[in-house]
N, C-alpha and C. Protein backbone atom coordinates (compact mmCIF):
# COMPACT_ATOMS: atom_id res chain seq x y z
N UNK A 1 0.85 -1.20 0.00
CA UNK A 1 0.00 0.00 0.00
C UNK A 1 0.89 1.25 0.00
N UNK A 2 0.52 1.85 -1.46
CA UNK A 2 1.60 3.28 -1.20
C UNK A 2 1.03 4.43 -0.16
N UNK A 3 2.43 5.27 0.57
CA UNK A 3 2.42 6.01 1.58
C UNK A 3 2.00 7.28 1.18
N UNK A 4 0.93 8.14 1.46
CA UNK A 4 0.91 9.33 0.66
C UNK A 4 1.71 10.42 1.24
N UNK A 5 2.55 11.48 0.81
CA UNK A 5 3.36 12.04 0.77
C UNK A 5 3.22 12.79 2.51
N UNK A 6 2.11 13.25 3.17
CA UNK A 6 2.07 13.52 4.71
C UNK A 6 2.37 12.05 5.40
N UNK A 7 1.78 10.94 4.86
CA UNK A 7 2.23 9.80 5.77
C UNK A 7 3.96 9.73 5.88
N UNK A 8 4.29 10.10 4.67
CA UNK A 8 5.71 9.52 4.37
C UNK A 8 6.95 10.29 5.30
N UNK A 9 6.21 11.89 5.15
CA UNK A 9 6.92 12.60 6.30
C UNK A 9 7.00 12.35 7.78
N UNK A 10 5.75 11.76 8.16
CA UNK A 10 5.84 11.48 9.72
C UNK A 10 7.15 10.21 9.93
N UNK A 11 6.86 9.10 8.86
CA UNK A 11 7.82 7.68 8.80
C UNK A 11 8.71 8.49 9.14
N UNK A 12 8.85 9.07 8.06
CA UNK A 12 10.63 10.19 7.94
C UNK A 12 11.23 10.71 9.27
N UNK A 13 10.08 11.35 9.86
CA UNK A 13 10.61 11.89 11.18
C UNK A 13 10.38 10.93 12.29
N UNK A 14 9.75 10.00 12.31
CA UNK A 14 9.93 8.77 12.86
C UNK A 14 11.48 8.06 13.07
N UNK A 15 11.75 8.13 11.30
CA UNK A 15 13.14 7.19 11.75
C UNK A 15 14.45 8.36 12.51
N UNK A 16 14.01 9.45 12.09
CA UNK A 16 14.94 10.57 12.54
C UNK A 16 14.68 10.48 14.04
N UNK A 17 13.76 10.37 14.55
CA UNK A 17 13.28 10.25 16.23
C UNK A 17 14.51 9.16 16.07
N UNK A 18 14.08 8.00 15.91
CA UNK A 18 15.18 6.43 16.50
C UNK A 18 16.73 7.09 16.34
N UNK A 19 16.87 7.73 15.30
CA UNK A 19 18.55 7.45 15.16
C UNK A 19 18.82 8.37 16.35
N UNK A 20 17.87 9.81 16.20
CA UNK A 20 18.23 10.63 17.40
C UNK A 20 18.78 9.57 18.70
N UNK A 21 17.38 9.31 18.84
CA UNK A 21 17.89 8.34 20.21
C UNK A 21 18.85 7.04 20.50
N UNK A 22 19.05 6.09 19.07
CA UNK A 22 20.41 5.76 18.77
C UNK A 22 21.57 6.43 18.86
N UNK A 23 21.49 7.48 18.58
CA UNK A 23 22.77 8.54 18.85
C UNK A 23 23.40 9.10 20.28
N UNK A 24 22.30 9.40 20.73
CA UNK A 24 22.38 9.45 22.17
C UNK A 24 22.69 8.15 22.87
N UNK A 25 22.29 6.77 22.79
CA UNK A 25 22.53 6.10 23.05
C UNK A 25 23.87 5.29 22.81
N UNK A 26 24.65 5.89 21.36
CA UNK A 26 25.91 5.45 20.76
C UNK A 26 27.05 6.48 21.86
N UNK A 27 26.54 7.52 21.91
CA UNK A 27 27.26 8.77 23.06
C UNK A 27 27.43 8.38 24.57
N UNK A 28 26.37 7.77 24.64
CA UNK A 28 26.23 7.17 26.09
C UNK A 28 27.55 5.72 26.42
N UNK A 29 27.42 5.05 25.49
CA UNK A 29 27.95 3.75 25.31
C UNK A 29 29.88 4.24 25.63
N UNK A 30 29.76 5.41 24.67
CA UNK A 30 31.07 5.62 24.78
C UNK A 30 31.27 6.53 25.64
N UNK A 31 30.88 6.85 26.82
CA UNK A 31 31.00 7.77 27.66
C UNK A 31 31.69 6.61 28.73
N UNK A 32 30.67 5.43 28.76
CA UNK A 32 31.38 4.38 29.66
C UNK A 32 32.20 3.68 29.60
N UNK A 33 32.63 3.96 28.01
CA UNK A 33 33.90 3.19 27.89
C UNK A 33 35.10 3.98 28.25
N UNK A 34 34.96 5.20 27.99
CA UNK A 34 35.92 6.03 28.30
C UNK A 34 36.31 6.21 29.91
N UNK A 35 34.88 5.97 30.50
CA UNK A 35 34.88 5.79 32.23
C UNK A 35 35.62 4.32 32.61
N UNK A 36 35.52 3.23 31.82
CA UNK A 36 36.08 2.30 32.02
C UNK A 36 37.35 2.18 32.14
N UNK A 37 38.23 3.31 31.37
CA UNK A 37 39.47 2.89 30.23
C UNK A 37 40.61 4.24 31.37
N UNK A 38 39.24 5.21 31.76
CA UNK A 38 39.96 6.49 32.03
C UNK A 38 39.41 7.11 34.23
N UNK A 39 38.53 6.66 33.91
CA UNK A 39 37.67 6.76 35.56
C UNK A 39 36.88 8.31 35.03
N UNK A 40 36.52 8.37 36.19
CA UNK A 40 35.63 9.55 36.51
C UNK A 40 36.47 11.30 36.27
N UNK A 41 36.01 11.99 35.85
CA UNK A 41 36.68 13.41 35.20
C UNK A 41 36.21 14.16 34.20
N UNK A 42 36.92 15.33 34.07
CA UNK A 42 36.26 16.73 33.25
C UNK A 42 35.66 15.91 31.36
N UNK A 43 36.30 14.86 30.82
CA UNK A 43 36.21 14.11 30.10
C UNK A 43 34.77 13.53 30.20
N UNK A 44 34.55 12.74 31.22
CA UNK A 44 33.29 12.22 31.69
C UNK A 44 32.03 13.59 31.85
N UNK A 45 32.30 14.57 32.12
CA UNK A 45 31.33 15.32 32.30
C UNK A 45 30.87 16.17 31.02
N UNK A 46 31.97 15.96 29.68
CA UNK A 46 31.76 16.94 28.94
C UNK A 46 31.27 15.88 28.30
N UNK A 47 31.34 14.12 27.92
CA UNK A 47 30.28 13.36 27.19
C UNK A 47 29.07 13.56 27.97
N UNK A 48 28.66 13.77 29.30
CA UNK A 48 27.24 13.46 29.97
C UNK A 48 26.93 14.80 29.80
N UNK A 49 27.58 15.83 29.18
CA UNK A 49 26.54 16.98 28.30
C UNK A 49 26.37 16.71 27.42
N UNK A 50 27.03 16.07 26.18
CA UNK A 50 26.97 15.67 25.35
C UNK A 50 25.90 14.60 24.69
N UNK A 51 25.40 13.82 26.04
CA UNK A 51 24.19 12.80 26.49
C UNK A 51 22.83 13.73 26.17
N UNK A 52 23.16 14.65 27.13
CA UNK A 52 22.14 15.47 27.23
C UNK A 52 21.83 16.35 25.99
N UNK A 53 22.63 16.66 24.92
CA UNK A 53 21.93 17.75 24.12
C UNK A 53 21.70 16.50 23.09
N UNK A 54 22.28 15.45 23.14
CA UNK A 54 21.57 14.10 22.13
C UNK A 54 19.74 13.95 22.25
N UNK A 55 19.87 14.24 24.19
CA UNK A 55 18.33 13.47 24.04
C UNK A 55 17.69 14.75 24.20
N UNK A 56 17.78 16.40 24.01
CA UNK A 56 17.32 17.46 23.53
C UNK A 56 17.03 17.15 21.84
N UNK A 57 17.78 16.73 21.46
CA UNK A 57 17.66 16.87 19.71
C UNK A 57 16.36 15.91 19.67
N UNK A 58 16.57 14.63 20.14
CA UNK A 58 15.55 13.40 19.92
C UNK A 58 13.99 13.86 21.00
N UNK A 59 14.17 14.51 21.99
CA UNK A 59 13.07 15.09 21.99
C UNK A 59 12.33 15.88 21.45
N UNK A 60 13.38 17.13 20.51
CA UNK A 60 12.57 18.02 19.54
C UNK A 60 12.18 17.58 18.60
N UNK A 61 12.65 16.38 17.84
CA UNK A 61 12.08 15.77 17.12
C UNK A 61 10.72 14.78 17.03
N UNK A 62 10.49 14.57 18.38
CA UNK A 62 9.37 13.70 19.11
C UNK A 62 8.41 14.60 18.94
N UNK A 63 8.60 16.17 19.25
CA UNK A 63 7.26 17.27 19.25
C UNK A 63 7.13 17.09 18.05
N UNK A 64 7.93 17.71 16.64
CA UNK A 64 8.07 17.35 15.51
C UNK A 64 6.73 16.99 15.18
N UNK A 65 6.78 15.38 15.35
CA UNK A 65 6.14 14.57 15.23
C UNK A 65 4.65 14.35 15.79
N UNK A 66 4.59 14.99 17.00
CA UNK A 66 3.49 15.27 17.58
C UNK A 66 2.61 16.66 16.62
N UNK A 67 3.23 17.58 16.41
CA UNK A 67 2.85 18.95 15.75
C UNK A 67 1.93 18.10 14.16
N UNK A 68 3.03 17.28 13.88
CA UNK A 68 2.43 16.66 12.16
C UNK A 68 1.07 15.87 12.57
N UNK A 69 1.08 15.37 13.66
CA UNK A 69 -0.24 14.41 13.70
C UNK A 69 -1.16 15.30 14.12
N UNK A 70 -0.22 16.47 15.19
CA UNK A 70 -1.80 17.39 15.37
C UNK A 70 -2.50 17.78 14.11
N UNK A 71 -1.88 17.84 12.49
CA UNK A 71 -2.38 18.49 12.17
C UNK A 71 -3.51 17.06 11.05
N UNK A 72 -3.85 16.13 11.89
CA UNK A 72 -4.52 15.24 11.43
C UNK A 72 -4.01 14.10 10.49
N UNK A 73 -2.88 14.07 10.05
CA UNK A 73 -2.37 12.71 9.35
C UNK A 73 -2.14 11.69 10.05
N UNK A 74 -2.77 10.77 9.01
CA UNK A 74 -3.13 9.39 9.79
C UNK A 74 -4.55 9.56 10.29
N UNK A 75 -4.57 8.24 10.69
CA UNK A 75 -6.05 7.54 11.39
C UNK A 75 -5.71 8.00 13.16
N UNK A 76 -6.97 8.04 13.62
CA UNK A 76 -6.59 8.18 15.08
C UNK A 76 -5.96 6.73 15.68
N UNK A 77 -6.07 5.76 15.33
CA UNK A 77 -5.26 4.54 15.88
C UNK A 77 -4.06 4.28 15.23
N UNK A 78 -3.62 4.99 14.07
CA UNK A 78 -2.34 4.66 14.00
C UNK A 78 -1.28 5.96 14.91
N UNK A 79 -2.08 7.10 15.02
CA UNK A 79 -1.49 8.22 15.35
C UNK A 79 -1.39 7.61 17.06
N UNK A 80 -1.77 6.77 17.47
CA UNK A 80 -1.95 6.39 19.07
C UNK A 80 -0.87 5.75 18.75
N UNK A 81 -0.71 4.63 17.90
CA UNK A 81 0.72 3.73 18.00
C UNK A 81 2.03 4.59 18.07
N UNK A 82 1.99 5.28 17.22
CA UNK A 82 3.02 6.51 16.75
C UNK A 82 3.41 7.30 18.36
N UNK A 83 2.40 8.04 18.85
CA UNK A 83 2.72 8.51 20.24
C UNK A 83 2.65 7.50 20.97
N UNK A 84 2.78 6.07 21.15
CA UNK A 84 2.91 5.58 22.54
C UNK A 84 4.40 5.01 21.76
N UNK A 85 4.74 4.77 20.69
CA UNK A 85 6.13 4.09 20.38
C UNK A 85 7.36 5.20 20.28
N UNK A 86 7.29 6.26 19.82
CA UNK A 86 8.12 7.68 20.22
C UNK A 86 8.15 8.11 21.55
N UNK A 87 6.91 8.02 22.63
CA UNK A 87 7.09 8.27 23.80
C UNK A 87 8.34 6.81 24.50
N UNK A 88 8.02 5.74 24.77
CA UNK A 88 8.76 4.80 24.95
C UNK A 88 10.18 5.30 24.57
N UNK A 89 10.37 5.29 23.08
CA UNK A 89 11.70 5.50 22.55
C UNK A 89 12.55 6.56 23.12
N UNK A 90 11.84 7.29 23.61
CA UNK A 90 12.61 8.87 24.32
C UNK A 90 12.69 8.16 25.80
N UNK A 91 12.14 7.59 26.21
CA UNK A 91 12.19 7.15 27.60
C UNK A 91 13.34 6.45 27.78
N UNK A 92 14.03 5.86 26.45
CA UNK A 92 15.29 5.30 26.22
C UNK A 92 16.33 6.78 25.91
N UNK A 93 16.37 7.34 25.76
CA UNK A 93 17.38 8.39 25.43
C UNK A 93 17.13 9.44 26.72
N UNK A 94 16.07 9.74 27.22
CA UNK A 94 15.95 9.86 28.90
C UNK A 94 16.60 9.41 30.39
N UNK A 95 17.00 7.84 29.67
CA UNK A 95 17.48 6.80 30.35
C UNK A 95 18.82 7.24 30.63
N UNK A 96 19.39 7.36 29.51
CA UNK A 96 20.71 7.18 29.05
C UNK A 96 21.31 8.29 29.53
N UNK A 97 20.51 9.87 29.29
CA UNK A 97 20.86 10.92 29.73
C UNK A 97 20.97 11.20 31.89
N UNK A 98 20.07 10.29 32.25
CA UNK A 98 20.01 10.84 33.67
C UNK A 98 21.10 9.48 34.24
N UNK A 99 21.38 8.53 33.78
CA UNK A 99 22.35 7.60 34.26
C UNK A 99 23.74 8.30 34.32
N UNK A 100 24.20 8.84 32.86
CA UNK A 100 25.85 9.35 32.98
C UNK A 100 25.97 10.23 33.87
N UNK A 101 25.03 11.16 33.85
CA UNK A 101 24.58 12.19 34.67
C UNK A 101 24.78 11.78 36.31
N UNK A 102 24.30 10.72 36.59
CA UNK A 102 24.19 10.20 37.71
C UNK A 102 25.71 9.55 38.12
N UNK A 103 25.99 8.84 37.15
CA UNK A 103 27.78 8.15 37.14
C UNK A 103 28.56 9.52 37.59
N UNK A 104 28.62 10.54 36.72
CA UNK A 104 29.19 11.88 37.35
C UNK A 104 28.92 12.36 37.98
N UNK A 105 27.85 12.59 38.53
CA UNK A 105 27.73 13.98 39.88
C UNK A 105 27.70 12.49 41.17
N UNK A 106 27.83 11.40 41.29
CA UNK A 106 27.86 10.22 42.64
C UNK A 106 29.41 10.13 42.10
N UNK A 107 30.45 9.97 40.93
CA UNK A 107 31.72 9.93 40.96
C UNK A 107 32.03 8.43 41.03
N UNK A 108 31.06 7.51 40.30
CA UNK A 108 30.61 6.21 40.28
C UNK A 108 31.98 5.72 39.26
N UNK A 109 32.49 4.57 39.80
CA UNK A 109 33.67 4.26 38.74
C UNK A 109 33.13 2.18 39.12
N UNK A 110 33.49 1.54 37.58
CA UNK A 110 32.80 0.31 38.22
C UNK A 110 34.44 -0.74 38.56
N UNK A 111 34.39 -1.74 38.97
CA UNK A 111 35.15 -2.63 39.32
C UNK A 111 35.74 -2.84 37.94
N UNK A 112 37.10 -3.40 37.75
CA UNK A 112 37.50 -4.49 36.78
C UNK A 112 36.68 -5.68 36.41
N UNK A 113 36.42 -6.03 37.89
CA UNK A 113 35.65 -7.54 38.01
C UNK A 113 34.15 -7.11 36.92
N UNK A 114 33.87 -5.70 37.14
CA UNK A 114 32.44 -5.74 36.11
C UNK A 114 32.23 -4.98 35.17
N UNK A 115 33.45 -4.59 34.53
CA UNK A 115 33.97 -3.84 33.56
C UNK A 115 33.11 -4.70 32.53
N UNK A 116 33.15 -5.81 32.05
CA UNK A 116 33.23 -6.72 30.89
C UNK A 116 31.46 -6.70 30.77
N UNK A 117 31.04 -6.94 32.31
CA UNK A 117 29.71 -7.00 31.97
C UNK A 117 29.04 -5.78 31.25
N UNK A 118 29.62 -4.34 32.03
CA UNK A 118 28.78 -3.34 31.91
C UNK A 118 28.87 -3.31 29.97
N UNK A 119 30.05 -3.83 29.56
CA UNK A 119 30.39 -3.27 27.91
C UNK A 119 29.51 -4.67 27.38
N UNK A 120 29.24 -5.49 27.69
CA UNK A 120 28.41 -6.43 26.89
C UNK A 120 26.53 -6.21 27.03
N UNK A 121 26.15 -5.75 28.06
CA UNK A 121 25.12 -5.27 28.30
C UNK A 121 24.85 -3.98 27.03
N UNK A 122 25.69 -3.69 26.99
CA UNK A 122 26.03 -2.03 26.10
C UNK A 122 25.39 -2.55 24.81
N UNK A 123 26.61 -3.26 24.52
CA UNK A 123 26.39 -3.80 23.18
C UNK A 123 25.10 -4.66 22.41
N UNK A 124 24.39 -5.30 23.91
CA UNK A 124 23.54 -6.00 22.90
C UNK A 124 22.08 -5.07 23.02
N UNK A 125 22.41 -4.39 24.06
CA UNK A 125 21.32 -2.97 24.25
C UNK A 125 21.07 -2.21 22.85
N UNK A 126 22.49 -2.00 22.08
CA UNK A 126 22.61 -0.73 21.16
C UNK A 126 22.34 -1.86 20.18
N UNK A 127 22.26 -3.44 19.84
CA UNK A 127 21.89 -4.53 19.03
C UNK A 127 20.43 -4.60 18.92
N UNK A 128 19.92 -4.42 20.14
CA UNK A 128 18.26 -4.82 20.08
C UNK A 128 17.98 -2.66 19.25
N UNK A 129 18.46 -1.76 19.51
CA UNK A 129 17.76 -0.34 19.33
C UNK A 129 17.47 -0.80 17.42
N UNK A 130 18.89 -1.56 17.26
CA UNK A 130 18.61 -1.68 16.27
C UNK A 130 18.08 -2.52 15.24
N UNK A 131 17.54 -3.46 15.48
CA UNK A 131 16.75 -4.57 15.51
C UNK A 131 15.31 -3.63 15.77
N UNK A 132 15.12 -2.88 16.75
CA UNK A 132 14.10 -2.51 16.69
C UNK A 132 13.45 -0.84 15.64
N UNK A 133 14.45 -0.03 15.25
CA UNK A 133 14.60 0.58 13.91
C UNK A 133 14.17 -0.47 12.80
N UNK A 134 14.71 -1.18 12.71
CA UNK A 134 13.81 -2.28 11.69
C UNK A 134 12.90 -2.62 11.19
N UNK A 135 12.75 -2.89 12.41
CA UNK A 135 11.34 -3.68 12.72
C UNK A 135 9.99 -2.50 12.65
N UNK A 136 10.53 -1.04 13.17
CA UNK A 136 9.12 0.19 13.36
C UNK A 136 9.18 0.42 12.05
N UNK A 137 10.69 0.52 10.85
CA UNK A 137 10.22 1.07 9.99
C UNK A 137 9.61 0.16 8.96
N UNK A 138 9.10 -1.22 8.85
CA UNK A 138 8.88 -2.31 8.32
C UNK A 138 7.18 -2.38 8.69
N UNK A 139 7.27 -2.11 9.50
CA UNK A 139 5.70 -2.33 10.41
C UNK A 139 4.81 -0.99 9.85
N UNK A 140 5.52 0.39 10.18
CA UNK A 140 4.75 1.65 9.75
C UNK A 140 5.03 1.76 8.09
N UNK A 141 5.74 0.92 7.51
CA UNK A 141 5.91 1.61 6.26
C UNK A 141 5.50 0.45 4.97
N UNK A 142 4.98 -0.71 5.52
CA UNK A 142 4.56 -1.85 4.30
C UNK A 142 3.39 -2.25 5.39
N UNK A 143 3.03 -3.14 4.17
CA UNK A 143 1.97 -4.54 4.68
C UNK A 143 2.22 -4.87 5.43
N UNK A 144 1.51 -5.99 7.06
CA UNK A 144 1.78 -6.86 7.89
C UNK A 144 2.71 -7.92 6.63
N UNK A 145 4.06 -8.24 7.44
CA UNK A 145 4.22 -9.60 7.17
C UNK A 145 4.42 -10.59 8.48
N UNK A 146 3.28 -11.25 9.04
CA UNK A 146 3.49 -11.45 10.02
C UNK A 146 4.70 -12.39 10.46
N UNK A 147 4.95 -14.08 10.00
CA UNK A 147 6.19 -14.66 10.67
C UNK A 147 7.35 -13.72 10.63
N UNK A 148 7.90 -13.55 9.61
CA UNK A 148 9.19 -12.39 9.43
C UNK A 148 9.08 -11.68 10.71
N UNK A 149 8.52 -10.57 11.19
CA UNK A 149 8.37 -10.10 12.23
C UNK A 149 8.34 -10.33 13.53
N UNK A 150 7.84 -11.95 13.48
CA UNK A 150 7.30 -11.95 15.13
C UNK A 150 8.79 -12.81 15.26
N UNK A 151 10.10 -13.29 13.92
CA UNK A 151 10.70 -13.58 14.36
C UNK A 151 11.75 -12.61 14.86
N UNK A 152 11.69 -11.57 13.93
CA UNK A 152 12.73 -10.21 14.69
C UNK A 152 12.34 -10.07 15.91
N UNK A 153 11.15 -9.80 16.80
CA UNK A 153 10.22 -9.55 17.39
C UNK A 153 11.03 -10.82 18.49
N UNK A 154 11.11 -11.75 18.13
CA UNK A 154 11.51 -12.91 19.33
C UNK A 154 12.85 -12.40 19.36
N UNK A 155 14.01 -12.00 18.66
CA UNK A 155 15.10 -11.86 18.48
C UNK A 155 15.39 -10.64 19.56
N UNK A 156 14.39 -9.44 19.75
CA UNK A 156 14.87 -8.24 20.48
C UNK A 156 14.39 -8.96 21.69
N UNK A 157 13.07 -10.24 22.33
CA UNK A 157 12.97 -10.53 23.27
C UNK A 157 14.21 -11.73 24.21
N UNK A 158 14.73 -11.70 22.83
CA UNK A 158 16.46 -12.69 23.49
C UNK A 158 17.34 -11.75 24.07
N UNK A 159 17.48 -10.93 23.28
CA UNK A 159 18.18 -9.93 23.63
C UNK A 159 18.01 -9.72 25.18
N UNK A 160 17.12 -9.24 25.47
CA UNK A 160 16.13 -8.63 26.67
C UNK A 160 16.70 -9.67 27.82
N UNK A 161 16.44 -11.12 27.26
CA UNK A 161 16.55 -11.83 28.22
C UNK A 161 18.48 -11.98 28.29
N UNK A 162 19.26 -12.05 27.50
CA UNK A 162 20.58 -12.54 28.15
C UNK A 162 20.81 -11.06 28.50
N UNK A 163 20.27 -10.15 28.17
CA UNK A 163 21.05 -8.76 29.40
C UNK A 163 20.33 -8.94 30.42
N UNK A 164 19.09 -9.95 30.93
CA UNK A 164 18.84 -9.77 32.27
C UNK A 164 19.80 -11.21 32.92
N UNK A 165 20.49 -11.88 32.41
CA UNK A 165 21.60 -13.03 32.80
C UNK A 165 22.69 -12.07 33.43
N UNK A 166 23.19 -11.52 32.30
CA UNK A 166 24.33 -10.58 32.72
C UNK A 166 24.28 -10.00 33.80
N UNK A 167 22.82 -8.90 33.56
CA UNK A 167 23.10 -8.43 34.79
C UNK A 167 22.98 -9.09 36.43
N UNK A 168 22.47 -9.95 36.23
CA UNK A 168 22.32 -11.04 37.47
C UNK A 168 23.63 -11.53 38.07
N UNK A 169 24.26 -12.02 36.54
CA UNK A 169 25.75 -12.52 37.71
C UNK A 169 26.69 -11.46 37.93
N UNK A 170 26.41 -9.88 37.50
CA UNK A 170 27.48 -8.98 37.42
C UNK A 170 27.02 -8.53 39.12
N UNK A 171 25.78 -8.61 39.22
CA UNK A 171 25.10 -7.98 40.39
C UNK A 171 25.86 -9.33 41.72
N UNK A 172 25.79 -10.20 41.29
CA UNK A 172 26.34 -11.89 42.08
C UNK A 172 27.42 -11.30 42.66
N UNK A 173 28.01 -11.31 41.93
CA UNK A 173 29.91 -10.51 41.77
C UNK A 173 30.40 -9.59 42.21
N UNK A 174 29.38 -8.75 42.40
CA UNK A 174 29.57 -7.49 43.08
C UNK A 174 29.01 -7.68 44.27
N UNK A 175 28.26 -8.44 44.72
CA UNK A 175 27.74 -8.53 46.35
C UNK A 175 28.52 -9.44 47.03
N UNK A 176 29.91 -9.89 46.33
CA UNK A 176 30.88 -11.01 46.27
C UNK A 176 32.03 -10.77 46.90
N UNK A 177 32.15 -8.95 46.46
CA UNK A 177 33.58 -8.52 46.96
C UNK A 177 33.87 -7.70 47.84
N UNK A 178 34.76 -7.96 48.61
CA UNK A 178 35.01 -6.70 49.86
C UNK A 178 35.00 -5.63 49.67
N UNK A 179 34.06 -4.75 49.54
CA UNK A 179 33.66 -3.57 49.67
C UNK A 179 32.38 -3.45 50.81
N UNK A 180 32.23 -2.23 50.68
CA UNK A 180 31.15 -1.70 52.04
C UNK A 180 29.71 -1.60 51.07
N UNK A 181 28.56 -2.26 51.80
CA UNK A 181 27.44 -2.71 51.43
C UNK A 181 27.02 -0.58 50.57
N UNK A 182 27.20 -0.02 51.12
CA UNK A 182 26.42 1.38 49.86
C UNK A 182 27.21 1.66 49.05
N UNK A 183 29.11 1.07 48.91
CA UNK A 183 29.14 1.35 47.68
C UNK A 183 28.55 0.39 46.80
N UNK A 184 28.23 -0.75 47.64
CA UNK A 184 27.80 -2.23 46.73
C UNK A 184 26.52 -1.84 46.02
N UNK A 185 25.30 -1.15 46.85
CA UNK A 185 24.21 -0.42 46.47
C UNK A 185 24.22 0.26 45.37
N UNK A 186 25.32 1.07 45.24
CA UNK A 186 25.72 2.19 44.95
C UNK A 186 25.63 2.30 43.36
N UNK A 187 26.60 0.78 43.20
CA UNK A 187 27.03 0.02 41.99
C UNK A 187 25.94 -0.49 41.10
N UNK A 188 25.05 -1.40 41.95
CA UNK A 188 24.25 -2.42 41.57
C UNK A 188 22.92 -1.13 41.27
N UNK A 189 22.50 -0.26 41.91
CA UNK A 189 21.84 0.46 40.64
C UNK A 189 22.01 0.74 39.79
N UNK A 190 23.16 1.60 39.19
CA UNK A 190 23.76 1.79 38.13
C UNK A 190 23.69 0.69 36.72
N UNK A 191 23.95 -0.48 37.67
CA UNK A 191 23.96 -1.74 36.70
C UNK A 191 22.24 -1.91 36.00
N UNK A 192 21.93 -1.70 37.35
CA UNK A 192 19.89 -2.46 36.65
C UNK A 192 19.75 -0.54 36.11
N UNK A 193 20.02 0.19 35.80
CA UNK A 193 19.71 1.27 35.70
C UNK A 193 19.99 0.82 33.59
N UNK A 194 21.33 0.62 33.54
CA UNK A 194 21.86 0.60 32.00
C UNK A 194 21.15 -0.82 31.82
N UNK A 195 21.24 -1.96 32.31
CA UNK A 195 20.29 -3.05 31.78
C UNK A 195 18.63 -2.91 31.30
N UNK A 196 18.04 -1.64 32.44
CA UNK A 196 16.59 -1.39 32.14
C UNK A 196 16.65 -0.94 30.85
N UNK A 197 17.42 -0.15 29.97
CA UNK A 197 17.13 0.17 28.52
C UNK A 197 16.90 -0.73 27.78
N UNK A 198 16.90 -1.85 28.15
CA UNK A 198 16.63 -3.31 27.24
C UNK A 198 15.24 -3.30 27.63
N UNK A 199 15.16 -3.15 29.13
CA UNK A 199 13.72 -3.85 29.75
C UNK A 199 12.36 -2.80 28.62
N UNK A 200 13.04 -1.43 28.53
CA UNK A 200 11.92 -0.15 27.54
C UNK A 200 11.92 -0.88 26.03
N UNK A 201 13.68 -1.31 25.89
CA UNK A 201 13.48 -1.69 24.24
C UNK A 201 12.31 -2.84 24.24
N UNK A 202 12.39 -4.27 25.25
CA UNK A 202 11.03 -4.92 25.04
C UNK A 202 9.95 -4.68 24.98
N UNK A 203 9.52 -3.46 26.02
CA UNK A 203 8.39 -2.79 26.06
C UNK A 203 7.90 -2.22 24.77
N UNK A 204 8.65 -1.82 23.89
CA UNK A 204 8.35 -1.23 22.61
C UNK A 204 8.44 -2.57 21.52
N UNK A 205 8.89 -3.59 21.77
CA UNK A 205 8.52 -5.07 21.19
C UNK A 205 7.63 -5.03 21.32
N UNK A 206 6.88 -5.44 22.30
CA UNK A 206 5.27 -5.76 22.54
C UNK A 206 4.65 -4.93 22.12
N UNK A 207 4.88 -3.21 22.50
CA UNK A 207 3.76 -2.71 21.41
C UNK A 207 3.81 -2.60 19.97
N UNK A 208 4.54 -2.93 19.33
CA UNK A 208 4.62 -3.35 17.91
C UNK A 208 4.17 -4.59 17.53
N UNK A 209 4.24 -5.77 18.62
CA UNK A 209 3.55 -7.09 18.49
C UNK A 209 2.04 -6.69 18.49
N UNK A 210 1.58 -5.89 19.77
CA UNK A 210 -0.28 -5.93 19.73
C UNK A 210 -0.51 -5.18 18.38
N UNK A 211 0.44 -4.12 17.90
CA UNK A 211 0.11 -3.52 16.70
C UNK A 211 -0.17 -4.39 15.23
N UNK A 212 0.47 -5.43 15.07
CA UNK A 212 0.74 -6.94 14.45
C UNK A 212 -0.56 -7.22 14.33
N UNK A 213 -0.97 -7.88 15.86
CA UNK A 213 -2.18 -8.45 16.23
C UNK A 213 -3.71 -7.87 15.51
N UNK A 214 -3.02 -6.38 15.94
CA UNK A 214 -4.76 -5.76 15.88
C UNK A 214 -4.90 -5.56 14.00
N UNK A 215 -3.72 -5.35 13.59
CA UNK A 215 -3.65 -5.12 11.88
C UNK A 215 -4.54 -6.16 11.28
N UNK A 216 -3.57 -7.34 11.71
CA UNK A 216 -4.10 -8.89 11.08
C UNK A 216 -5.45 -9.15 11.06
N UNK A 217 -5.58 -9.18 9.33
CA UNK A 217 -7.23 -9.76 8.96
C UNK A 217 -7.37 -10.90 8.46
């Protein structure tokens, strides 16, 4: 079914929303590697501004998007999918922004022992954003094809699940070693803090799955 030229612009600023928040999220990734490689410092604070004017851009682009539907394109139920899957998606570049933020102003530096986890969590986090770019612009921009999908669709829910492994034994490991129980606290939020961006990316699985559901005739 061809897109008529107002539909095609919202897609447009749709995928510009994701990369925004891919971007922010690619900024984020390397903010902790640099915290990994370098510790806590003027370095660290000038990427967690850097966080922050990422998820300024990907929010102005979210109004964007809101402004085009105010002005009636689309159906009222696709314009509902649209604002509950851009809201989600910013809630991921939200994420990302108040965590570094948080790593710097607490002066949070992680163990060796959980160095490895925090960068594999990273990676399959910034694997599922994109898996799920895919998948929104496949869904808003053609026909249902349903198996194809619900197998990407299982693929971002793997994802989901071995970053909640990780973070389990990184959290094990850290309640493992001689340190004092609030820096142990201290740590282990931080950890379920960068793992929860998986827990939002599933959340935005499923609503692209009921979206699936309700299409299918």
């Amino acid at each position: 079914m061809p897109l008529f030229k107002k539909e095609k612009k919202v897609l447009e600023l749709m995928n510009q929303h994701i990369e925004a928040v891919i971007y922010c999220n690619q900024l984020f990734i390397e903010a902790l590697e640099v915290l990994n490689e370098k510790g806590t410092g003027f370095e660290i604070e000038r990427m967690a501004k850097e966080v922050g004017e990422a998820e300024t851009e990907a929010d102005h682009i979210r109004h964007e998007i809101i402004h085009s539907l105010l002005k009636g394109v689309l159906l009222p139920e696709s314009r509902r999918e649209i604002l509950n899957i851009i809201k989600k998606m910013d809630d991921i570049a939200n994420k990302c922004e108040e965590i570094i933020k948080q790593i710097y102003l607490q002066n949070i530096e992680f163990f060796d022992e959980l160095k490895p986890a925090v960068k594999e969590i990273n990676l399959k986090t910034k694997l599922q954003l994109q898996y799920l770019q895919e998948l929104i612009n496949k869904i808003f921009g053609q026909f249902y094809q349903g198996e194809e999908y619900h197998n990407q669709l299982a693929d971002i829910v793997k994802l989901e699940s071995e970053i909640d492994e990780i973070e389990y034994n990184a959290i094990r490991t850290l309640f493992n070693m001689d340190i004092e129980l609030a820096k142990k606290n201290q740590i282990k939020a931080i950890i379920s803090d960068i793992a929860e961006l998986s827990d939002i990316g599933e959340d935005i699985s499923d609503m692209l799955e009921m979206i699936m559901v309700l299409r299918k005739v």
